[in-house]
N, C-alpha and C. Protein backbone atom coordinates (compact mmCIF):
# COMPACT_ATOMS: atom_id res chain seq x y z
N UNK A 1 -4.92 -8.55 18.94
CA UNK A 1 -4.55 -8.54 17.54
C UNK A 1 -3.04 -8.76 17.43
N UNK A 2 -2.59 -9.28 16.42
CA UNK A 2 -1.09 -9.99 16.74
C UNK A 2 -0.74 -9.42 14.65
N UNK A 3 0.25 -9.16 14.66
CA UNK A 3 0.70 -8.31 13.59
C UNK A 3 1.98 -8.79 13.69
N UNK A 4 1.71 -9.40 11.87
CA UNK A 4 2.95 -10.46 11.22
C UNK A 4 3.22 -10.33 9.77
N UNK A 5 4.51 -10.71 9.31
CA UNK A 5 4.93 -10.62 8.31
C UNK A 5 4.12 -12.07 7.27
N UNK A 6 3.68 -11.77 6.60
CA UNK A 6 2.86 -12.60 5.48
C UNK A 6 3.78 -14.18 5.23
N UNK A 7 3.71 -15.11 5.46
CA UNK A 7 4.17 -16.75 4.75
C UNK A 7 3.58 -16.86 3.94
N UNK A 8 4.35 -17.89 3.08
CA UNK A 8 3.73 -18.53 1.35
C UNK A 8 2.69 -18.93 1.89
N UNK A 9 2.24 -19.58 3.41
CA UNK A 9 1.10 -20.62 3.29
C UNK A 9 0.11 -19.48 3.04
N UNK A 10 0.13 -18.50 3.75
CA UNK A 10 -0.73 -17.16 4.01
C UNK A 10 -1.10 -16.42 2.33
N UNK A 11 -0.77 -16.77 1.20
CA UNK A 11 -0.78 -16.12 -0.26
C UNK A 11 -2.46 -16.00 -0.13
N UNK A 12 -2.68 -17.37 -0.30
CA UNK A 12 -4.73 -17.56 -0.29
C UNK A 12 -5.20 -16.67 0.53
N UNK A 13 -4.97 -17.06 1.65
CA UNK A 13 -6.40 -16.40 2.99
C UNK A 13 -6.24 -14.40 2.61
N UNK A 14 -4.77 -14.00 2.22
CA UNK A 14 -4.02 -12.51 1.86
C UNK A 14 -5.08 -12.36 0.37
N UNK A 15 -5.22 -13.41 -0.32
CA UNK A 15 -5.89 -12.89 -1.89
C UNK A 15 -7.53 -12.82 -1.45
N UNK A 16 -8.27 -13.86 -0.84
CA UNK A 16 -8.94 -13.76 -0.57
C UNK A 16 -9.56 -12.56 0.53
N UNK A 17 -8.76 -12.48 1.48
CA UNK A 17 -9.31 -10.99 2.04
C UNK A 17 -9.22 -10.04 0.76
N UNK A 18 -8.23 -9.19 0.42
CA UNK A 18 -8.89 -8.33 -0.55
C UNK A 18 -9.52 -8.96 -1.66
N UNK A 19 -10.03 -9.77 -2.52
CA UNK A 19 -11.01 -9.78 -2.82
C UNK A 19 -12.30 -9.81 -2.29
N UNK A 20 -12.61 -10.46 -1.13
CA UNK A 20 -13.68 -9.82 -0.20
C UNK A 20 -13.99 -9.01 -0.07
N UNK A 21 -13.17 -8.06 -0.13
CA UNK A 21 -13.45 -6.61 1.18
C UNK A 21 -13.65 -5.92 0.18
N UNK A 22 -12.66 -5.69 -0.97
CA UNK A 22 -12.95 -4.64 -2.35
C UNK A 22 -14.24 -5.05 -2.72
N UNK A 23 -15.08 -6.40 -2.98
CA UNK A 23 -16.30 -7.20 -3.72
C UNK A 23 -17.12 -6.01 -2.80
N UNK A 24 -16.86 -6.42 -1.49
CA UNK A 24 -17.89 -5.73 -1.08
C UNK A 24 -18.10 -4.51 -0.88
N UNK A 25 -17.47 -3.52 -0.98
CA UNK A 25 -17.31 -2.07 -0.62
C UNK A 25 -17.71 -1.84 -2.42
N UNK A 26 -16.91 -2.16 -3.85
CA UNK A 26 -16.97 -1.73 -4.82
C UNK A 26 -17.22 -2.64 -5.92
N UNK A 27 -17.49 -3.59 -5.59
CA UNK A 27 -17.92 -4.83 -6.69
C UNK A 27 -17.09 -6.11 -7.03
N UNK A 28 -17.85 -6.94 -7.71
CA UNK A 28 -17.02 -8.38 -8.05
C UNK A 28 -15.66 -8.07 -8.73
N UNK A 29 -16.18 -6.82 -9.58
CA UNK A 29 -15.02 -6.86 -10.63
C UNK A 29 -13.60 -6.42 -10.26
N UNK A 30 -13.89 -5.41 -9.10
CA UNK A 30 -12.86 -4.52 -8.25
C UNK A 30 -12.59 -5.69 -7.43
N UNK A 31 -13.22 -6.62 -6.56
CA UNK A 31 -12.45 -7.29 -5.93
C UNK A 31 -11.90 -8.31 -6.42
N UNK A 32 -12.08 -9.24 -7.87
CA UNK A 32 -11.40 -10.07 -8.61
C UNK A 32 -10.17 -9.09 -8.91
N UNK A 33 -10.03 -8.18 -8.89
CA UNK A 33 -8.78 -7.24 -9.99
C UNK A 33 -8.02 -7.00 -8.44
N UNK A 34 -8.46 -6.32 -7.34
CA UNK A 34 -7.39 -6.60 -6.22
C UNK A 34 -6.87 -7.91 -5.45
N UNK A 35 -8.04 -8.65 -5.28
CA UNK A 35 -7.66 -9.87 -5.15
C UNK A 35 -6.24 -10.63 -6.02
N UNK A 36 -6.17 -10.37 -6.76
CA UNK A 36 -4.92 -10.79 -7.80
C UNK A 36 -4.20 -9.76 -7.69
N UNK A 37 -4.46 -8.60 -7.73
CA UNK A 37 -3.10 -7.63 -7.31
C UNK A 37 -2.48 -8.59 -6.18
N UNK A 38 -3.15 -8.85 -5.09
CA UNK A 38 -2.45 -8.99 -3.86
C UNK A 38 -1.60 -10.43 -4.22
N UNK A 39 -2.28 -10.90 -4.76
CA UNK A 39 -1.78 -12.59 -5.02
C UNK A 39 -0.28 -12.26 -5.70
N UNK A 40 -0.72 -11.77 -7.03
CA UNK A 40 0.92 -11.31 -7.26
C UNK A 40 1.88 -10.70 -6.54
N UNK A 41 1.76 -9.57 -5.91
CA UNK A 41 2.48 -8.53 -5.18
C UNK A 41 3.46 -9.75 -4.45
N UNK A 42 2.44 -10.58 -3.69
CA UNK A 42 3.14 -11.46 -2.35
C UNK A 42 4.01 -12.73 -3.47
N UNK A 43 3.52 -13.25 -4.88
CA UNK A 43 4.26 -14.03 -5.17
C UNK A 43 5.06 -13.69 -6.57
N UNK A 44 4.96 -12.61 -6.98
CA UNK A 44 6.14 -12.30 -8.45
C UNK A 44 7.09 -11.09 -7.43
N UNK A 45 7.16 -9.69 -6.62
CA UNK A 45 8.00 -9.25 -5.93
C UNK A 45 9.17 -9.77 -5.10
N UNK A 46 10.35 -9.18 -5.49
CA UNK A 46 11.16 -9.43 -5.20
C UNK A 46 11.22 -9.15 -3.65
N UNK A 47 12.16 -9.49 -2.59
CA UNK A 47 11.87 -9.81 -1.30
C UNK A 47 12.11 -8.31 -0.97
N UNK A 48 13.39 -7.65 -1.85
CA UNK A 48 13.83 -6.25 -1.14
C UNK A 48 12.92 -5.14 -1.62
N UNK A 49 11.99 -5.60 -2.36
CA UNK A 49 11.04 -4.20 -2.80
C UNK A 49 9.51 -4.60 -2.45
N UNK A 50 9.25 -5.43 -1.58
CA UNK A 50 7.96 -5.67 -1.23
C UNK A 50 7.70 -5.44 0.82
N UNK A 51 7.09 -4.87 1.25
CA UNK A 51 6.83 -5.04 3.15
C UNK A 51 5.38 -5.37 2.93
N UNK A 52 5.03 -6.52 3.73
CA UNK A 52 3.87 -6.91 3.88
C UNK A 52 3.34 -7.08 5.49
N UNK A 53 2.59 -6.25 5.62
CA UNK A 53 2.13 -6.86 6.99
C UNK A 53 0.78 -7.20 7.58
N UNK A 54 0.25 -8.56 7.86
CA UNK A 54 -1.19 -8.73 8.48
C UNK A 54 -1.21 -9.06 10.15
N UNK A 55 -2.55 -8.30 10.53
CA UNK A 55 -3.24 -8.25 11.61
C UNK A 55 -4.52 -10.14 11.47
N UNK A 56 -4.06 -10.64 12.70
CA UNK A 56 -5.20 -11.77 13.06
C UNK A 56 -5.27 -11.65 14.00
N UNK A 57 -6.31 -12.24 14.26
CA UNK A 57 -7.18 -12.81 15.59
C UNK A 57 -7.65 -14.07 15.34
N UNK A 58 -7.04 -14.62 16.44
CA UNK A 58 -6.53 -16.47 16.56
C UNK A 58 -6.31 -16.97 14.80
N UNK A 59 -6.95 -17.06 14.26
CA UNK A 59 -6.40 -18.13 12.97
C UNK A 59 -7.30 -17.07 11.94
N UNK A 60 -7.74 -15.96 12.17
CA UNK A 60 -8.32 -15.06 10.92
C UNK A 60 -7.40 -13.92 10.86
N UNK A 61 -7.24 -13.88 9.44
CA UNK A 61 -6.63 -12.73 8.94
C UNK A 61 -7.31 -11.18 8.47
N UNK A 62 -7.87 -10.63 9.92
CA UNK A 62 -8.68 -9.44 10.27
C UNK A 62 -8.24 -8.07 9.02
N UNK A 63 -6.49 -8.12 8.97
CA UNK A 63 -6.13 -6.74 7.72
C UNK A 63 -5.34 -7.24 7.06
N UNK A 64 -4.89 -6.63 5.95
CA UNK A 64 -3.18 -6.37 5.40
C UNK A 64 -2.99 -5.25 4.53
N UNK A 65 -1.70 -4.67 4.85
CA UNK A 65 -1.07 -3.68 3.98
C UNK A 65 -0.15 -4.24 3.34
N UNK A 66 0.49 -3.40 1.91
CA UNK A 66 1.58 -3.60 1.47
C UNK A 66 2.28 -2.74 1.54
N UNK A 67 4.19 -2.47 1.03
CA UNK A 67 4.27 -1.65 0.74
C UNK A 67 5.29 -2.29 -0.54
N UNK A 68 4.96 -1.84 -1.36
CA UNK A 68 6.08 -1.87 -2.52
C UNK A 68 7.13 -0.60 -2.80
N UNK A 69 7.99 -1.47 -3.50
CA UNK A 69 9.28 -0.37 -4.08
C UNK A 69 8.51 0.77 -5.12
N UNK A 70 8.91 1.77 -4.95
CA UNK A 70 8.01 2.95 -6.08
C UNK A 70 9.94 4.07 -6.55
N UNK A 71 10.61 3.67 -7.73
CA UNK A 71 11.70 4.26 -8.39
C UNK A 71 11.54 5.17 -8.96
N UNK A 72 12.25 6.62 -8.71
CA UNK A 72 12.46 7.58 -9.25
C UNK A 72 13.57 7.77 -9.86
N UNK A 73 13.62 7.84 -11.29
CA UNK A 73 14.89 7.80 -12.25
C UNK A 73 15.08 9.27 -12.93
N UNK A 74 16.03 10.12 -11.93
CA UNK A 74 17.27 9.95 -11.79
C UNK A 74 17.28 9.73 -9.91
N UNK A 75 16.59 10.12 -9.36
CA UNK A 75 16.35 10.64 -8.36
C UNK A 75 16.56 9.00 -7.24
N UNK A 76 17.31 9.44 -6.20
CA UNK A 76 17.97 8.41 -5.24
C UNK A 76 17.29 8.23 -3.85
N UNK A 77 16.47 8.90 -3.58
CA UNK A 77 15.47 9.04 -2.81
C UNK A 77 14.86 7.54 -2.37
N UNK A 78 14.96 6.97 -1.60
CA UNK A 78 14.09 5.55 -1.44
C UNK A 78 12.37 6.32 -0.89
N UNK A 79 11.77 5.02 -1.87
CA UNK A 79 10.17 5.27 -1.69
C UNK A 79 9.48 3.91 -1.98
N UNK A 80 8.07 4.34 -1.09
CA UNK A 80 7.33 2.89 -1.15
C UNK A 80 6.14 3.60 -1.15
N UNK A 81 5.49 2.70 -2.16
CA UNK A 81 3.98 2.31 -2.02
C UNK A 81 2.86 1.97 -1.47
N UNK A 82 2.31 2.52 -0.87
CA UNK A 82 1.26 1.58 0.40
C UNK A 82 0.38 0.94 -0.28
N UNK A 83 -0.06 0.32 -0.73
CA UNK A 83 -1.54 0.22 -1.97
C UNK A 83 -0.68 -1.75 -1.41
N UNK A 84 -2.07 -2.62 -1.75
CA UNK A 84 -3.31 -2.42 -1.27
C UNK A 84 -3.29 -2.44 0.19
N UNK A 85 -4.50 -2.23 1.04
CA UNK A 85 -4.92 -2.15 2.04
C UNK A 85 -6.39 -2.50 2.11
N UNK A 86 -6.59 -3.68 3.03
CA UNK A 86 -7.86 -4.31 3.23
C UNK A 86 -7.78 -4.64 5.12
N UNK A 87 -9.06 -4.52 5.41
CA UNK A 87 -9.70 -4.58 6.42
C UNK A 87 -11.18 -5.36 6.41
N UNK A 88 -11.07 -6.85 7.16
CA UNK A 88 -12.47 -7.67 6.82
C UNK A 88 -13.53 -6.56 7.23
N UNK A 89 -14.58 -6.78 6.21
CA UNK A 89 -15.09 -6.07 6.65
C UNK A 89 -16.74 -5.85 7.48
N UNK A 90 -16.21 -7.04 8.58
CA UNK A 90 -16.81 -7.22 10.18
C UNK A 90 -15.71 -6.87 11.11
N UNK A 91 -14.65 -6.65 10.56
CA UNK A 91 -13.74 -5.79 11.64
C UNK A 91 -13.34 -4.11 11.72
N UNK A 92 -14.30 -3.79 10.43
CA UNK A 92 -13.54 -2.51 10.60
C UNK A 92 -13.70 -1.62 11.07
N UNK A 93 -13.59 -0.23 11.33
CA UNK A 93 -14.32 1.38 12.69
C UNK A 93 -13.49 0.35 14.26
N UNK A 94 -12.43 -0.39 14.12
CA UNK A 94 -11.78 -0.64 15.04
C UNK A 94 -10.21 -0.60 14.91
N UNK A 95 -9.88 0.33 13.98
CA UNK A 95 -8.37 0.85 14.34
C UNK A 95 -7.80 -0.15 14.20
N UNK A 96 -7.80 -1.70 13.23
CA UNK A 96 -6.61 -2.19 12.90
C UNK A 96 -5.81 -1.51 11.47
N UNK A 97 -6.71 -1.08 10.54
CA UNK A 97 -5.88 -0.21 9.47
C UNK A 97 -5.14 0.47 9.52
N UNK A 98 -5.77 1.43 10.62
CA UNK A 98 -4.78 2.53 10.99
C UNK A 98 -3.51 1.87 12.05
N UNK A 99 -3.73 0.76 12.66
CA UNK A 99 -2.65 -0.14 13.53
C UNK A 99 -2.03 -0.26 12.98
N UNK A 100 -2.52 -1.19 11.56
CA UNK A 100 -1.09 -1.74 10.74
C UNK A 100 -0.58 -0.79 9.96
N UNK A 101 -1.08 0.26 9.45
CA UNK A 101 -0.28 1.55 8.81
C UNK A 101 0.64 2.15 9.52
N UNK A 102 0.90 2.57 11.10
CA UNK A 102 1.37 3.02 11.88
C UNK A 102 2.22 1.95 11.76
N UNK A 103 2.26 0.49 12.77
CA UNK A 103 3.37 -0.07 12.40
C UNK A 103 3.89 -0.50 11.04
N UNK A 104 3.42 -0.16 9.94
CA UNK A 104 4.53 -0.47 8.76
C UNK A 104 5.38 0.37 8.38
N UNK A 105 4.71 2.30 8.85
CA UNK A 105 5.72 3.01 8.31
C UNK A 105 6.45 3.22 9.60
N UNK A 106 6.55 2.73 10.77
CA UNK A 106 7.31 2.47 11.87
C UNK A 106 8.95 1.54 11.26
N UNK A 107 8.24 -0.10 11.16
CA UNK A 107 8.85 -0.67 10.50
C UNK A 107 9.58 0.04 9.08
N UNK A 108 9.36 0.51 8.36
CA UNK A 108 10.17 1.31 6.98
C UNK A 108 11.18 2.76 7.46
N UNK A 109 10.57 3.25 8.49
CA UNK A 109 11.28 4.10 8.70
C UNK A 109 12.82 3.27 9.51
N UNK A 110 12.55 2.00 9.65
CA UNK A 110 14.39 1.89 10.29
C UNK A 110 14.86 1.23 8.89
N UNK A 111 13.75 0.84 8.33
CA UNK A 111 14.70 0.68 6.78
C UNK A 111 14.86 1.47 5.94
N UNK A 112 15.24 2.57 6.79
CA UNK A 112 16.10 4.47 5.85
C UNK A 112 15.36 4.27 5.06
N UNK A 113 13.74 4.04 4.63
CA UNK A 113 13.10 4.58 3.79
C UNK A 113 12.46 5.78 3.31
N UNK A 114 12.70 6.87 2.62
CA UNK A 114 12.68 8.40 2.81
C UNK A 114 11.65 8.77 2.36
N UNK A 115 10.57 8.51 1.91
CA UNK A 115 8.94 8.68 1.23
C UNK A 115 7.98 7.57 1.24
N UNK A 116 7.13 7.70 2.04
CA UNK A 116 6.03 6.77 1.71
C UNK A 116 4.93 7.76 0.81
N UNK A 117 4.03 6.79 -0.56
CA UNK A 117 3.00 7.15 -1.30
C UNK A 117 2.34 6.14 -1.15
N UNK A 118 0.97 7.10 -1.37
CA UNK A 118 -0.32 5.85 -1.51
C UNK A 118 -1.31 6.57 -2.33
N UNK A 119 -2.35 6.15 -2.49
CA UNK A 119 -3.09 6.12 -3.52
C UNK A 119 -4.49 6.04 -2.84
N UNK A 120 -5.54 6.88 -2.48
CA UNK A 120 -6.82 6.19 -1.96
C UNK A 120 -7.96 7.73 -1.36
N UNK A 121 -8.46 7.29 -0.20
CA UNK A 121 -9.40 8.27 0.71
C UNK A 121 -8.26 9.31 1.70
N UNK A 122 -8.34 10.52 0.97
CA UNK A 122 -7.52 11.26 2.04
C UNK A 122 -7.76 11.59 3.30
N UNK A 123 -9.07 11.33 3.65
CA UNK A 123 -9.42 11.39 5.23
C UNK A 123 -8.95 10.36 5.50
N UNK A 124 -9.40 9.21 4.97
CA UNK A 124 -8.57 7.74 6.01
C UNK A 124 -7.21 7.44 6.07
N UNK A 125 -6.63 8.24 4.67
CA UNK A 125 -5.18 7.83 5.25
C UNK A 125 -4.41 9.53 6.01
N UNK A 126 -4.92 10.48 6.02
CA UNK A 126 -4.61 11.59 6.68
C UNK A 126 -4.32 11.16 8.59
N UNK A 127 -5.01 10.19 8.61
CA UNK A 127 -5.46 9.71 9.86
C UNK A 127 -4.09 8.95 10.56
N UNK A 128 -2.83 8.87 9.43
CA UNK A 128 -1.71 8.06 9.85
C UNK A 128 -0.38 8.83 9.29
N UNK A 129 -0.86 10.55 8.59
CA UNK A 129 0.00 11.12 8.55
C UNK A 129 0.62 11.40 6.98
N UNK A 130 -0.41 10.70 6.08
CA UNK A 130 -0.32 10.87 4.93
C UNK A 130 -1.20 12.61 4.67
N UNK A 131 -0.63 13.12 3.18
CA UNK A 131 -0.96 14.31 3.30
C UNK A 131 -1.42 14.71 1.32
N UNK A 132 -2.16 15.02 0.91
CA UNK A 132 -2.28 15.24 -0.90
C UNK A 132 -0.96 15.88 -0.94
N UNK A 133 -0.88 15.44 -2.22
CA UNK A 133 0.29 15.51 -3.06
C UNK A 133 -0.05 15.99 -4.42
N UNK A 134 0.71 16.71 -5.78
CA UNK A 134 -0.03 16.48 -6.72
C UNK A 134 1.41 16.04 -7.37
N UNK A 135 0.85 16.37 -9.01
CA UNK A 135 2.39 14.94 -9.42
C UNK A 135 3.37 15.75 -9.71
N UNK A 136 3.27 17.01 -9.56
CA UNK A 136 4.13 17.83 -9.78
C UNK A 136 5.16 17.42 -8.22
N UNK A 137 4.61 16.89 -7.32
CA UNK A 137 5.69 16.56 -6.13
C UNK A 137 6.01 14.95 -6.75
N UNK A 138 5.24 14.10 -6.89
CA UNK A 138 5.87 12.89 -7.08
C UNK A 138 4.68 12.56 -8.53
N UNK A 139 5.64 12.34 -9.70
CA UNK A 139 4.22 11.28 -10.68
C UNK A 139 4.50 10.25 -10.69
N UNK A 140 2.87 9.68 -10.67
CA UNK A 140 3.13 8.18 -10.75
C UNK A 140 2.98 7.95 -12.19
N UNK A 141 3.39 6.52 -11.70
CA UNK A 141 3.55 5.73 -13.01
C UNK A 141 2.79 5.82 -14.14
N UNK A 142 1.05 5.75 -14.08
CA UNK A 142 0.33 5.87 -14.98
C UNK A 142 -0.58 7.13 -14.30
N UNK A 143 -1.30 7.71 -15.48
CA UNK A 143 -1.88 8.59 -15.28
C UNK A 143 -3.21 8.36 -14.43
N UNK A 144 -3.52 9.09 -13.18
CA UNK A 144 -4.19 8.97 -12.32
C UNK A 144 -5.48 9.29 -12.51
N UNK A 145 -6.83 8.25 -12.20
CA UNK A 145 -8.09 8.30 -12.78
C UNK A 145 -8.62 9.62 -11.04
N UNK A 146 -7.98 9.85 -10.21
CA UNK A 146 -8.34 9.99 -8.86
C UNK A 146 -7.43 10.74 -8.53
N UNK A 147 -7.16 12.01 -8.97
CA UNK A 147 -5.97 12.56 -8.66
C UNK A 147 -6.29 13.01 -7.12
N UNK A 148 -6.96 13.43 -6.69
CA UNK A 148 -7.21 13.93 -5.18
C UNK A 148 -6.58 13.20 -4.67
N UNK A 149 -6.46 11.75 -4.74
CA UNK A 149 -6.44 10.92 -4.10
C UNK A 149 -4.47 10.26 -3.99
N UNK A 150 -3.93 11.04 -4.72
CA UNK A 150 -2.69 10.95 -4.21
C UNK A 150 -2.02 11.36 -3.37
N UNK A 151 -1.45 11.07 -2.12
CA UNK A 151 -1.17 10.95 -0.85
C UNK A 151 0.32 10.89 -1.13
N UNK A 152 1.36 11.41 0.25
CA UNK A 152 2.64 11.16 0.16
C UNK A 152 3.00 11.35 1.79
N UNK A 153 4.23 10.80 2.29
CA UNK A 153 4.96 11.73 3.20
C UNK A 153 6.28 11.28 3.55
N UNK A 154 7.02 11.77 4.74
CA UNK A 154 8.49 12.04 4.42
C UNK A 154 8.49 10.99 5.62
N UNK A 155 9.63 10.24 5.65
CA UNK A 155 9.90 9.32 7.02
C UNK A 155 11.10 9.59 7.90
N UNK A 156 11.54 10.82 7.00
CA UNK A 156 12.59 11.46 7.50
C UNK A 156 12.18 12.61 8.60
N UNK A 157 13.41 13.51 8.85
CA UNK A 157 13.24 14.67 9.48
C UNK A 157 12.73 15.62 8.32
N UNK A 158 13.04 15.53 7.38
CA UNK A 158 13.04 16.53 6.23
C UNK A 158 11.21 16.32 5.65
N UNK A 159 11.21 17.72 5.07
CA UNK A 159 9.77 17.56 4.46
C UNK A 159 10.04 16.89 3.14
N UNK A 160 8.66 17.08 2.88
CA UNK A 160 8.33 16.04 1.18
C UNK A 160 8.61 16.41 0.53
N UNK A 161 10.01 16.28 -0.45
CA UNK A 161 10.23 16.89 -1.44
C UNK A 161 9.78 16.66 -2.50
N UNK A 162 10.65 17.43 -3.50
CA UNK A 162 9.68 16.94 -5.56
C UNK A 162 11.06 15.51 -5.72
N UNK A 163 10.18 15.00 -6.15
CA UNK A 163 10.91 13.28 -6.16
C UNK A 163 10.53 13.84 -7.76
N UNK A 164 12.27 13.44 -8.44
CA UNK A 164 12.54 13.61 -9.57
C UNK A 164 12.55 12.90 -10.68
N UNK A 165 11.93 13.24 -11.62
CA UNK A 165 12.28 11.99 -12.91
C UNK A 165 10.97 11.45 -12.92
N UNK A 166 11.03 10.15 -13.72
CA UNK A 166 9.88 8.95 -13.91
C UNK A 166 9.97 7.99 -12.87
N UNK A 167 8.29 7.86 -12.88
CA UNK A 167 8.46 6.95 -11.77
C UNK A 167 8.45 5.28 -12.23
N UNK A 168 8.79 3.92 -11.25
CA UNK A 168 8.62 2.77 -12.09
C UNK A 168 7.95 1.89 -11.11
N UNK A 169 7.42 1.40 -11.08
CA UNK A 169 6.57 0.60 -10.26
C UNK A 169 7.03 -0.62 -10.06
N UNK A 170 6.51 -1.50 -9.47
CA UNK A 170 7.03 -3.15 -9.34
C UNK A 170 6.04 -3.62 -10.54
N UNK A 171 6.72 -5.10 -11.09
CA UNK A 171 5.56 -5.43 -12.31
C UNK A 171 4.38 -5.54 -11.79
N UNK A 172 3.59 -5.74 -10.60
CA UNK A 172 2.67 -6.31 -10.43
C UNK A 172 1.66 -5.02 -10.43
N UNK A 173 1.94 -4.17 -10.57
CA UNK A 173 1.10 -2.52 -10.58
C UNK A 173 1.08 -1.66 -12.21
N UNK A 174 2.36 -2.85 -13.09
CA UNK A 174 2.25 -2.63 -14.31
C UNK A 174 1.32 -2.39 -15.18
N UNK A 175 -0.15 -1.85 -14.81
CA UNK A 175 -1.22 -2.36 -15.16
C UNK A 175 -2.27 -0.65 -14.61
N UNK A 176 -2.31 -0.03 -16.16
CA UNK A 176 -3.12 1.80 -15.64
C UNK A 176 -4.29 1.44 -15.41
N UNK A 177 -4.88 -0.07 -15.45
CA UNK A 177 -6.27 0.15 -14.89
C UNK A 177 -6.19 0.55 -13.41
N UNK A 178 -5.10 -0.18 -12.39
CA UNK A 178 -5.48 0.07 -10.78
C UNK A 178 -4.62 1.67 -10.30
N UNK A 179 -4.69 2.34 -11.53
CA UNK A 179 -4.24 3.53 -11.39
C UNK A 179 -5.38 4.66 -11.53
C-alpha cells in the first residue's frame, strides 16, 4: 500500500470512492452528499487549511482521509477536522483506515497542529486515539444530529483542553445537514 498526497488528476477517482463507499454502507443519497463533500473539500479549500491523504494499490485508490482547518474564535489553538474518511469497500477489516489515520495525525503533528476532531463511530476511531468529547470541550459548528459521536484529541504533550469561543469550519462543511 503506498500513501500519497491527493493531485488535481486524482479529484474524480477521491469523489467517486466516497460516493461508493457511503452509497453502500448508507445509501444513494448519503453517498451523492459525501461524494461532493469530497469533490469540494479537494477543489474550493485553500492549500493551508486542507491535509489530504490516499492509500493505493497499483493504480486503485483503496482509502482517503481529510483533514480540514476547524477555527476557534477567540481561541489560538490550531485544530483540524478529520471528516471524510472512506475505505473501498472490498478493502476494508485490513487496517488501511486506521494506516492512513495514524499517518495523517503523524504528518499534522510536525505541522504544530494542537487538536485533532472528528465526527463518526467511536469504536473505530478510538482505535487511533481519538476519545468522546462533548461541546462543552469543543462546539462545532452546527448543531450535532450524533452527539456521541464527537471525538477529539491533543497532538501535543498536553491534554484536551476546552477550545474556546465559536467554532468556523471551511466553506465546504458550511452545510448542518453533514452535521
Amino acid at each position: 500500500m503506498k500513501i500519497s498526497e491527493p493531485f488535481c488528476e486524482d479529484v474524480h477517482r477521491i469523489a467517486l470512492l466516497f460516493r461508493e463507499t457511503f452509497a453502500r454502507s448508507e445509501g444513494a443519497t448519503e453517498g451523492a452528499l459525501i461524494g461532493q463533500l469530497a469533490r469540494d473539500l479537494l477543489q474550493t479549500t485553500n492549500s493551508e487549511d486542507i491535509f489530504a491523504f490516499m492509500s493505493c494499490d497499483e493504480d486503485v485508490v483503496t482509502g482517503c482521509i481529510m483533514f480540514t482547518r476547524l477555527v476557534f474564535t477567540p481561541d489560538d489553538q490550531t485544530v483540524f477536522l478529520l471528516s471524510p474518511v472512506a475505505v473501498r469497500t472490498d478493502c476494508q477489516r485490513r487496517g488501511i483506515g486506521q494506516h492512513l489515520i495514524s499517518h495523517g495525525l503523524t504528518h499534522l503533528r510536525l505541522q504544530s497542529v494542537d487538536f485533532v476532531l472528528t465526527y463518526g463511530d467511536p469504536s473505530y476511531y478510538s482505535k487511533t486515539g481519538f476519545q468522546r468529547i462533548d461541546e462543552r470541550v469543543a462546539q462545532a459548528p452546527f448543531p450535532l444530529t450524533y452527539p456521541h459521536g464527537w471525538l477529539g484529541q491533543s497532538l501535543t504533550d498536553q491534554p484536551l483542553t476546552t477550545l474556546h469561543g465559536t467554532s468556523r469550519c471551511v466553506p465546504a462543511f458550511n452545510n448542518e445537514v453533514l452535521w
